[in-house]
Protein backbone atom coordinates (compact mmCIF):
# COMPACT_ATOMS: atom_id res chain seq x y z
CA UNK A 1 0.00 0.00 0.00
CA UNK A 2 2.73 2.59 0.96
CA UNK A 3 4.16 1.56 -2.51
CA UNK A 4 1.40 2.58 -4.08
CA UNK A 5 1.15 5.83 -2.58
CA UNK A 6 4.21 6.89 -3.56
CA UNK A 7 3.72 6.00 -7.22
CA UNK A 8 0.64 7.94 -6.96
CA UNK A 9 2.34 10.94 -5.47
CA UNK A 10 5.86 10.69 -7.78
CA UNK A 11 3.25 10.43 -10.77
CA UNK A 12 2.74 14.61 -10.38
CA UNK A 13 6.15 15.07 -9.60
CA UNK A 14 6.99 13.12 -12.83
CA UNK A 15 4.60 14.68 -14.79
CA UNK A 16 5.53 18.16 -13.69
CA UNK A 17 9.30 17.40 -14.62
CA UNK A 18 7.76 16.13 -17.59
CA UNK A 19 6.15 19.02 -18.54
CA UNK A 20 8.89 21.02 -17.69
CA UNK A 21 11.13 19.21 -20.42
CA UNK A 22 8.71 19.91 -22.33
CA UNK A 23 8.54 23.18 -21.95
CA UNK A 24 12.34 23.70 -21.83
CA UNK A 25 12.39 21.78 -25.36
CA UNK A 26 9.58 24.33 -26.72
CA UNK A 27 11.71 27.17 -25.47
CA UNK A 28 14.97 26.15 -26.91
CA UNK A 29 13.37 25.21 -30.65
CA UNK A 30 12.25 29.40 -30.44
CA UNK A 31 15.62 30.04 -29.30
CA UNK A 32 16.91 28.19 -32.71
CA UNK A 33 14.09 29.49 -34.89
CA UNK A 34 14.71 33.14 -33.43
CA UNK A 35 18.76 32.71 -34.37
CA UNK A 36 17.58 31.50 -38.02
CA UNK A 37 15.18 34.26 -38.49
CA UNK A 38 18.53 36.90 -37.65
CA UNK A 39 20.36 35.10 -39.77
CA UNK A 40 18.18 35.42 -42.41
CA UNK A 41 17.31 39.08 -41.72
CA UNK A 42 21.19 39.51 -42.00
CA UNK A 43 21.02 38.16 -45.16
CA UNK A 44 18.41 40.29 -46.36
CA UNK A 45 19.95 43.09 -45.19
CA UNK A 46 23.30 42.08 -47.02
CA UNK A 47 21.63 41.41 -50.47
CA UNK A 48 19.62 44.47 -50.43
CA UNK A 49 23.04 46.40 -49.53
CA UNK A 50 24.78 44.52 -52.62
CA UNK A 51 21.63 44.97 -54.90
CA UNK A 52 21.74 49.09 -54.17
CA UNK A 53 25.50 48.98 -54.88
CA UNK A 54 24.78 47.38 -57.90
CA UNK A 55 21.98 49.72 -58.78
CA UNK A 56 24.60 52.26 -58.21
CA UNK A 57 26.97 50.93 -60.93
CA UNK A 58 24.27 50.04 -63.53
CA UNK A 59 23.53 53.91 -63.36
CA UNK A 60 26.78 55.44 -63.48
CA UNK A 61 27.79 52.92 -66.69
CA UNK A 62 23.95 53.95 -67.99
CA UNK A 63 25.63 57.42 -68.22
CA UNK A 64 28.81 56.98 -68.99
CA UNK A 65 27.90 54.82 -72.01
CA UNK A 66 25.57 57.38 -73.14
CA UNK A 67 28.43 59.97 -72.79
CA UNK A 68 30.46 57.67 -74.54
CA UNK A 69 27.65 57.37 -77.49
CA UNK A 70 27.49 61.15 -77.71
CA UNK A 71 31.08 61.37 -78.00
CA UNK A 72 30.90 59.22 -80.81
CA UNK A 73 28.48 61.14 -82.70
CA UNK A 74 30.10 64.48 -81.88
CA UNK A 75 33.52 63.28 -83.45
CA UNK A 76 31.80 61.06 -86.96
CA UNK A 77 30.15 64.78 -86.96
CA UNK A 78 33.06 66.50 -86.69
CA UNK A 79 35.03 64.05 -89.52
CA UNK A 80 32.45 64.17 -91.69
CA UNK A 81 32.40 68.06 -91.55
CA UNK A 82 36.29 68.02 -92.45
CA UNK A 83 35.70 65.40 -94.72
CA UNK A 84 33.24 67.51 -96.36
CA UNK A 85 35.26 70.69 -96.89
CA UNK A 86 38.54 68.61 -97.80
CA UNK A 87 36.37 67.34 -100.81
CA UNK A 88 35.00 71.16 -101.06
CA UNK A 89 31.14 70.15 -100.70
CA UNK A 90 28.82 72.26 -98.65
CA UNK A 91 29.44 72.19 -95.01
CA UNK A 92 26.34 69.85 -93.43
């Protein structure tokens, strides 16, 4: 009988430690999900700091090329005129 009392009473205690595993176990898997979700913010942040960088350069070579294409023009312009009054045609 005393035997059985004693189950009966551990069987709370047990449960309670139980729980408290449990609990423990819940708390920890946030812990890890919590860390992932950082490390994936991080990793957000990162790319979006690469993509404006890279935003960045697309722009500046946007303009440099069309610098480069008015350059270009200015200078076939520019030989054609000479070109033009070598062969003594009318200036365009």
């Amino acid at each position: 009988m005393i035997v059985a009392a004693a189950l009966v009473a551990a069987a709370p205690a047990n449960a309670q430690r139980q729980s408290l595993a449990d609990r423990v176990g819940a708390l920890e898997q946030q812990a890890n999900n919590n860390q992932s979700n950082m490390d994936m913010l991080n990793q957000l942040n990162q790319l979006r700091t690469q993509m404006q960088a890279l935003q960045s350069q697309v722009e500046q070579l946007q303009h440099d090329n069309e610098q480069l294409k008015q350059s270009a023009k200015d200078q076939y312009l520019d030989l054609d005129s000479r070109l033009n009054r070598l062969e003594g045609g009318a200036p365009v």
